[in-house]
Protein backbone atom coordinates (compact mmCIF):
# COMPACT_ATOMS: atom_id res chain seq x y z
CA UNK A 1 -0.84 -130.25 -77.73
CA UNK A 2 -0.55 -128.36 -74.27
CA UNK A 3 3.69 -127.94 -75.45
CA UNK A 4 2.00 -126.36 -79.11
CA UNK A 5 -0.27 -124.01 -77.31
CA UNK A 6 2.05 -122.78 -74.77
CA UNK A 7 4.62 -122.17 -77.70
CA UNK A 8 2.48 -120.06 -79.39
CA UNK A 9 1.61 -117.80 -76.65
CA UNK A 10 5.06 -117.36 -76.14
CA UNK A 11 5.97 -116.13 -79.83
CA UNK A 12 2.80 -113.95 -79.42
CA UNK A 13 3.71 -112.32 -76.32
CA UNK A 14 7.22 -111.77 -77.70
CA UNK A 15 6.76 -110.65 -80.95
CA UNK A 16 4.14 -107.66 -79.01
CA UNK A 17 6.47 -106.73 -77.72
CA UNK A 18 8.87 -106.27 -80.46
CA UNK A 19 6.18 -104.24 -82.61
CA UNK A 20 5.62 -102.13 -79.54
CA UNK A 21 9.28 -100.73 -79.30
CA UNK A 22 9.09 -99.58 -82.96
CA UNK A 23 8.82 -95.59 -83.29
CA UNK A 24 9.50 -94.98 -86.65
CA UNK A 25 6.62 -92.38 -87.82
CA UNK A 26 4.60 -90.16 -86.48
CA UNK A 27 0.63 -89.03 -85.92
CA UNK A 28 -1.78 -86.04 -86.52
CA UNK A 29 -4.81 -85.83 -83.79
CA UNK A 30 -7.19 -83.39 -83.60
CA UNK A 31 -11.03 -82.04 -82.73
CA UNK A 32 -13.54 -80.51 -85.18
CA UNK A 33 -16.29 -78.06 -84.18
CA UNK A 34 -18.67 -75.94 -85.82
CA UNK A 35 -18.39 -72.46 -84.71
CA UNK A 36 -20.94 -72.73 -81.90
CA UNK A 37 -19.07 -75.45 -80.21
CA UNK A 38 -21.11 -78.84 -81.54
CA UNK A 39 -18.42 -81.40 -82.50
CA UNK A 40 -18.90 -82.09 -86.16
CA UNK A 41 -19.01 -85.93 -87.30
CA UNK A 42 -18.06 -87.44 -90.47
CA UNK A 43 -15.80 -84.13 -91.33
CA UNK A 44 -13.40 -84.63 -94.01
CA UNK A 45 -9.49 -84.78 -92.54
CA UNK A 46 -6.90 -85.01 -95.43
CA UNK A 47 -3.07 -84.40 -94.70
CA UNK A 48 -0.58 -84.52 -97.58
CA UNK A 49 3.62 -84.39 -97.15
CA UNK A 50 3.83 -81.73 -100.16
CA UNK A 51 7.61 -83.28 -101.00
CA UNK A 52 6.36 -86.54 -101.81
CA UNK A 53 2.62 -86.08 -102.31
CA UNK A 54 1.56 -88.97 -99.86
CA UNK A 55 -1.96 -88.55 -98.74
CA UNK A 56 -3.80 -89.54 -95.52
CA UNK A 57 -7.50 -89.35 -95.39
CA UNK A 58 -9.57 -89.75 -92.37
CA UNK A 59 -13.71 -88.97 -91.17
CA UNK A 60 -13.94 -87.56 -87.52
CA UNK A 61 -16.07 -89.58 -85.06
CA UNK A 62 -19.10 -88.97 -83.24
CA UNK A 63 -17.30 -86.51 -80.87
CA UNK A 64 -15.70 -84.89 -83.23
CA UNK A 65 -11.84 -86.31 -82.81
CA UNK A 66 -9.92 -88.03 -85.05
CA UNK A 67 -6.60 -89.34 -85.37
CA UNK A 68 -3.99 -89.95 -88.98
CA UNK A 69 -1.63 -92.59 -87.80
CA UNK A 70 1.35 -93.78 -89.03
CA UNK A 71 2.15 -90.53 -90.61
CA UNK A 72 5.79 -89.87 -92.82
CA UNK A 73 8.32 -87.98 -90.39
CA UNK A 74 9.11 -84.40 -91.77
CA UNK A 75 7.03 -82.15 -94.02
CA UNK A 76 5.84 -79.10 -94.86
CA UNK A 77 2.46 -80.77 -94.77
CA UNK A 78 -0.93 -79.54 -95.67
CA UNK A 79 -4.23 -80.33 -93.97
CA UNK A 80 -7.61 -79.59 -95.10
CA UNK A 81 -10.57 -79.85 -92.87
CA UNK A 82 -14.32 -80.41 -94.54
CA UNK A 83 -17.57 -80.55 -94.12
CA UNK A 84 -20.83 -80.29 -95.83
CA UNK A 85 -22.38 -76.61 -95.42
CA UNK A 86 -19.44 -75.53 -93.52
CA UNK A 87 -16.28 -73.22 -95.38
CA UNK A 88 -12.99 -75.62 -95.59
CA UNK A 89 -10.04 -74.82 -93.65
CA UNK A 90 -6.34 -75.68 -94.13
CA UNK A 91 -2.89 -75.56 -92.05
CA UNK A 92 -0.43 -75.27 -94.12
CA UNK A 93 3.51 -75.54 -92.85
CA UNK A 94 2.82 -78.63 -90.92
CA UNK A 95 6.15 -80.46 -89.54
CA UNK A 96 5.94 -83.74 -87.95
CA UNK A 97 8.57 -84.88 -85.49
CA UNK A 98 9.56 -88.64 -85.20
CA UNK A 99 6.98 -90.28 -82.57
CA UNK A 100 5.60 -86.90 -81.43
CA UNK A 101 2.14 -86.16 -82.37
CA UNK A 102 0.66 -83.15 -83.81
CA UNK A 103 -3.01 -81.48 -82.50
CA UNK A 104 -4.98 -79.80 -84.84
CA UNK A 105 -8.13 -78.08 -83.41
CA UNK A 106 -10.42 -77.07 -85.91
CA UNK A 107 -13.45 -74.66 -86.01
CA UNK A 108 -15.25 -74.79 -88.82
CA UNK A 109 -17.55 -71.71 -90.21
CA UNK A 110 -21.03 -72.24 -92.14
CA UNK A 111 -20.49 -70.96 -95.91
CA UNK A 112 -23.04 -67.94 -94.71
CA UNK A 113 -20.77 -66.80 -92.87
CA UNK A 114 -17.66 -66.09 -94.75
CA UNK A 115 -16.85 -65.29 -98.55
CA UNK A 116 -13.55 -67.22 -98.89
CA UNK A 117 -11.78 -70.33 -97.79
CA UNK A 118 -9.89 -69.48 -94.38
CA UNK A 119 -6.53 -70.73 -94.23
CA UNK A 120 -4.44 -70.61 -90.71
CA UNK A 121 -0.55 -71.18 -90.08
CA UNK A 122 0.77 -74.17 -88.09
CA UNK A 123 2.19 -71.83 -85.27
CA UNK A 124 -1.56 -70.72 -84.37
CA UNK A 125 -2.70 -72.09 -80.97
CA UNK A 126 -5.23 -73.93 -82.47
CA UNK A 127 -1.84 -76.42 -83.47
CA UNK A 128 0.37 -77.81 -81.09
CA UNK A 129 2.50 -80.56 -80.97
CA UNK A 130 2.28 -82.95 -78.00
CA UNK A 131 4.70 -84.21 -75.79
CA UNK A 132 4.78 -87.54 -74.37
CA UNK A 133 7.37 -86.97 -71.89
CA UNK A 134 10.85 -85.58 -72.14
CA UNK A 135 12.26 -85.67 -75.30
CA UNK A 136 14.85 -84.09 -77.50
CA UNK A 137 14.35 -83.89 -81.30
CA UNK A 138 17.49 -83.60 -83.99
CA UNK A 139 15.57 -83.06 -87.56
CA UNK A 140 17.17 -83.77 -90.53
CA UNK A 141 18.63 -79.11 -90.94
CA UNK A 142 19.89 -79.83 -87.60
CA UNK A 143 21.61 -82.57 -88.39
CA UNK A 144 23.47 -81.10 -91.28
CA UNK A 145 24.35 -77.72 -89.78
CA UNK A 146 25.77 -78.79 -86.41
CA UNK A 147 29.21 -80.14 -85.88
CA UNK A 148 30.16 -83.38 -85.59
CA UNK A 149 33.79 -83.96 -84.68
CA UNK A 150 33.19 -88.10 -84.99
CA UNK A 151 30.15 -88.08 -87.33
CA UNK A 152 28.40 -90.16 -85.10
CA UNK A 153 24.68 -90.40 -83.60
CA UNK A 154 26.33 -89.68 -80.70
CA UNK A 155 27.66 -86.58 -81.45
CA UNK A 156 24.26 -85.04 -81.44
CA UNK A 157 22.89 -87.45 -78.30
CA UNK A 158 25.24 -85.82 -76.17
CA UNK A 159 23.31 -82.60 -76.42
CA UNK A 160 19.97 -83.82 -75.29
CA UNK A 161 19.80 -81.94 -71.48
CA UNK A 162 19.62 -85.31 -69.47
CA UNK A 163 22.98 -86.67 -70.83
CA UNK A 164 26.48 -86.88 -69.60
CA UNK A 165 28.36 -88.76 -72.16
CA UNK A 166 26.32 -91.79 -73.41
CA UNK A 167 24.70 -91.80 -70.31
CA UNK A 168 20.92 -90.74 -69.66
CA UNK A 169 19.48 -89.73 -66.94
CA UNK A 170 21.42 -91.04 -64.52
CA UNK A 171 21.64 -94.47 -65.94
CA UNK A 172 24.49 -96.20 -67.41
CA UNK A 173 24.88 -96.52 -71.39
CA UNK A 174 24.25 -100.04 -71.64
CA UNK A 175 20.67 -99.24 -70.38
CA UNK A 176 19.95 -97.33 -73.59
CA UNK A 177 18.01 -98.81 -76.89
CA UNK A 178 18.66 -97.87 -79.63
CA UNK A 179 17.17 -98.29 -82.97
CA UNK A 180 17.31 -97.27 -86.51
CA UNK A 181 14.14 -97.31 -88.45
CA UNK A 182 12.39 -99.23 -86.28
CA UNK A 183 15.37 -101.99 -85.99
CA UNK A 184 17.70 -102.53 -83.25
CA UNK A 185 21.27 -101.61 -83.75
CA UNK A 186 22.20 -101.99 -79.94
CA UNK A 187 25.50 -102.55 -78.72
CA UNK A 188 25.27 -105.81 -77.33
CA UNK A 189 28.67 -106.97 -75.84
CA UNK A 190 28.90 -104.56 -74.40
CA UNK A 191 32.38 -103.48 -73.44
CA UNK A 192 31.66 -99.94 -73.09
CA UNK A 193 28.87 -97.40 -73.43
CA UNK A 194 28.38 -96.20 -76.84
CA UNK A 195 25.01 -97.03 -78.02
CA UNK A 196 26.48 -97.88 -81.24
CA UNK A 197 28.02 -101.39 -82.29
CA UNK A 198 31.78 -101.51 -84.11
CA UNK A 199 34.35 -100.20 -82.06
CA UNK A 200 33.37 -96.17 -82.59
CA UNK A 201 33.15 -96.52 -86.01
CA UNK A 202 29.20 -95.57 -87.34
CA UNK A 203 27.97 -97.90 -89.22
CA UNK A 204 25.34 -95.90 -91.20
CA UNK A 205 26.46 -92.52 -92.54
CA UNK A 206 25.39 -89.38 -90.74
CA UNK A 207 24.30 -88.08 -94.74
CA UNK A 208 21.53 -91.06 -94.47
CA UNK A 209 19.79 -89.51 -91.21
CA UNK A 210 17.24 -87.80 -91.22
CA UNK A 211 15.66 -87.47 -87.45
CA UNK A 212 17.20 -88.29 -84.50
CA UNK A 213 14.84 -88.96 -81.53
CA UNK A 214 16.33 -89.35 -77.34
CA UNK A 215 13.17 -90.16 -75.35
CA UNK A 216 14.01 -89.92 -71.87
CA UNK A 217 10.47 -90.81 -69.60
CA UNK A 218 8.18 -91.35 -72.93
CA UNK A 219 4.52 -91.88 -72.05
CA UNK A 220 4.51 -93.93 -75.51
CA UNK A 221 3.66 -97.40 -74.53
CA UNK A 222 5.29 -98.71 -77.85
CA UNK A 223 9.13 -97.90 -76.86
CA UNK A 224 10.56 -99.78 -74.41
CA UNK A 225 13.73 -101.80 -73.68
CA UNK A 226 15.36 -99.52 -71.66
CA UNK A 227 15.94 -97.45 -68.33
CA UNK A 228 17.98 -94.91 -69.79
CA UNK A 229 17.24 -93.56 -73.14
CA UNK A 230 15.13 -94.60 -76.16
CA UNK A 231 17.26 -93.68 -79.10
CA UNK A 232 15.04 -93.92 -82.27
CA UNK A 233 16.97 -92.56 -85.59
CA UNK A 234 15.08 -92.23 -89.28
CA UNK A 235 16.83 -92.92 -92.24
CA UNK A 236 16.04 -90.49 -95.08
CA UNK A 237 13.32 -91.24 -98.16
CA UNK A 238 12.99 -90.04 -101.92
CA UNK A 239 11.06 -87.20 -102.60
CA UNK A 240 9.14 -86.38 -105.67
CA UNK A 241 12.34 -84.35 -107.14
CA UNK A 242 15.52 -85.61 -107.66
CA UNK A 243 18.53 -85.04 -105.44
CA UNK A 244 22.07 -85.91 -104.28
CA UNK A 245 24.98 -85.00 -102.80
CA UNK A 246 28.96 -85.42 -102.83
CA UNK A 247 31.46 -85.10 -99.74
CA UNK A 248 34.71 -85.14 -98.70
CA UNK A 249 36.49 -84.64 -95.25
CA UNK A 250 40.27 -84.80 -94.44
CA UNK A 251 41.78 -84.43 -91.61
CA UNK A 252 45.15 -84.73 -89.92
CA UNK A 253 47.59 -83.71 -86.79
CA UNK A 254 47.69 -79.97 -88.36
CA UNK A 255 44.28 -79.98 -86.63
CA UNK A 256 44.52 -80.42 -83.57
CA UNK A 257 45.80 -78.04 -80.55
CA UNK A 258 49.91 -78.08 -79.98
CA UNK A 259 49.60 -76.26 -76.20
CA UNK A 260 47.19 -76.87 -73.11
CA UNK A 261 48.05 -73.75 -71.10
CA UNK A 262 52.06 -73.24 -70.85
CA UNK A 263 53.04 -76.92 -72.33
CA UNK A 264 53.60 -77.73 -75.55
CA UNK A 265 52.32 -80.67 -77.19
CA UNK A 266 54.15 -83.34 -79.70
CA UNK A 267 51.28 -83.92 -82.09
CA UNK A 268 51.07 -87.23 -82.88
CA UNK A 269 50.78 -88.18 -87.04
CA UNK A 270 47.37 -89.49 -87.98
CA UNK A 271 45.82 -88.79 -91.41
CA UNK A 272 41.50 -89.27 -91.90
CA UNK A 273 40.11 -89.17 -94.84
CA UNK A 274 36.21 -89.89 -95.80
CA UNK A 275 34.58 -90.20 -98.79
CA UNK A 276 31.07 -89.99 -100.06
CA UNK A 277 27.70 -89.85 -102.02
CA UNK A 278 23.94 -90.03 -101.93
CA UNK A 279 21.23 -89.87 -104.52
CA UNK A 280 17.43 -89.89 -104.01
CA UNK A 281 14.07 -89.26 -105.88
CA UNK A 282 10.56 -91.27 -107.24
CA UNK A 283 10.27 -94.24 -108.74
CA UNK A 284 6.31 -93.85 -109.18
CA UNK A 285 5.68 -89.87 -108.40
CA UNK A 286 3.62 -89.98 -105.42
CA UNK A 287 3.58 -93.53 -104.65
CA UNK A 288 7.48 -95.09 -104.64
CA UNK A 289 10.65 -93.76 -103.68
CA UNK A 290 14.64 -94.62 -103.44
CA UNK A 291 17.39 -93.09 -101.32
CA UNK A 292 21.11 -94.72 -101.46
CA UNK A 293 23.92 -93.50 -99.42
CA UNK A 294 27.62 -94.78 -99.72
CA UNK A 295 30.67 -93.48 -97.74
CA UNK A 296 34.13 -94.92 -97.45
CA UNK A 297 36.56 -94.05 -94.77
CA UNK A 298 40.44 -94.30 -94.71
């Protein structure tokens, strides 16, 4: 009995700790007021992702705060803040960013007092996203306009400030964690330092991601499992409109540079060719959704 019990402590502490290093959304917090300062309980907070039409819905608390967790990476969002008596107000142009939480302070005006429904942009002060340490974030634009000579995750880790190579910080590679929607794809043997497992080749498809995430010192207590960096990548979702893409990339010696200052090179003959396709879109509008992403490389 004392062999059961102690078991099952075990798989509890464990499996805590697994749920804990999983950063695969991210959160809207904020504070409601009335506009002479008294926090305003049991206000109204509804957020929607305007691509998909996913809705969160949440009532503030006695002091006003309240928190939507768990929210969809991405946006434009739209939230809407009421209250009985008081004029609505809505923040349109909302972006979240993978594990990075977004503050929405709120003042809300007594129907006496205005004529219309007051609507604010996201880059007013009264918004601000909060950081939890240092962090760099690669969204999904920035991850389709910036190079990528090995069309890798790597190719865009290497910017983050703290990096030199696949190292973070200081640390060694093989003190980074890495994981892709919440699952670890770590390089466990180990042999060098690239986060990712199979020799340098990727094995998900740069056209699947769609947020890149290199935590550095996060104040997060639910990523951990490493000393170095906390890599957390997002695969891409369906929308509520239908779309896909096709791709092709060759490439061969003809590339590459034939002189480093007065010497000339001998290119050597290699030939790369890659091939691909993704299609996304609803299954159920506002409620199910389907992304697929193939490549092949030769």
């Amino acid at each position: 009995m004392l062999k059961r019990i102690l078991t099952l402590l075990v798989l509890a502490v464990l499996s805590g700790q697994y749920i804990h290093a999983q950063v695969t959304t991210s959160s809207i917090t904020g504070f409601v007021k009335s506009d002479n300062g008294t926090p305003l309980e049991g206000a109204t907070v509804t957020a929607i992702h305007q691509p998909s039409g996913t809705k969160y819905i949440t009532i503030t608390k006695k002091d006003g705060n309240f928190t939507l967790p768990n929210t969809r990476v991405g946006g434009p969002y739209q939230l809407t803040v009421a209250f009985v008596g008081y004029s609505p107000q809505t923040i349109n142009n909302i972006t979240l960013n993978l594990g990075e939480p977004f503050v929405a302070d709120v003042t809300l005006s007594t129907k006496t007092d205005v004529l219309s429904e007051i609507t604010i942009s996201a880059a007013s002060s009264s918004a601000a996203r909060l950081k939890t340490g240092a962090s760099t974030i690669f969204n999904s634009r920035q991850i389709a306009i910036s190079p990528s000579l090995s069309r890798s995750i790597t190719d865009f880790t290497r910017s983050t400030p703290q990096a030199n190579g696949n190292n973070f910080a200081g640390r060694d590679g093989r003190f980074n964690n890495l994981q892709v929607d919440g699952a670890n794809l770590n390089n466990n043997f180990g042999l060098s330092t690239d986060p990712l497992p199979g020799g340098g080749a990727s094995p998900i498809s740069i056209e699947a991601l769609d947020e890149i995430s290199v935590n550095i010192a996060p104040y997060d207590v639910r990523q951990s499992g490493f000393t170095g960096a906390g890599i957390n990548v997002l695969t891409k979702s369906g929308t509520n409109t239908f779309h896909g893409s096709a791709y092709g990339y060759y490439r061969d010696q003809s590339f590459n540079g034939k002189h480093a200052g007065k010497v000339t090179l001998t290119p050597t003959p290699q030939k790369n060719k890659v091939f691909g396709a993704s299609v996304g879109g609803p299954i159920i509008q506002n409620k199910l959704f389907f992304f697929v992403s193939a490549e092949f490389e030769n």
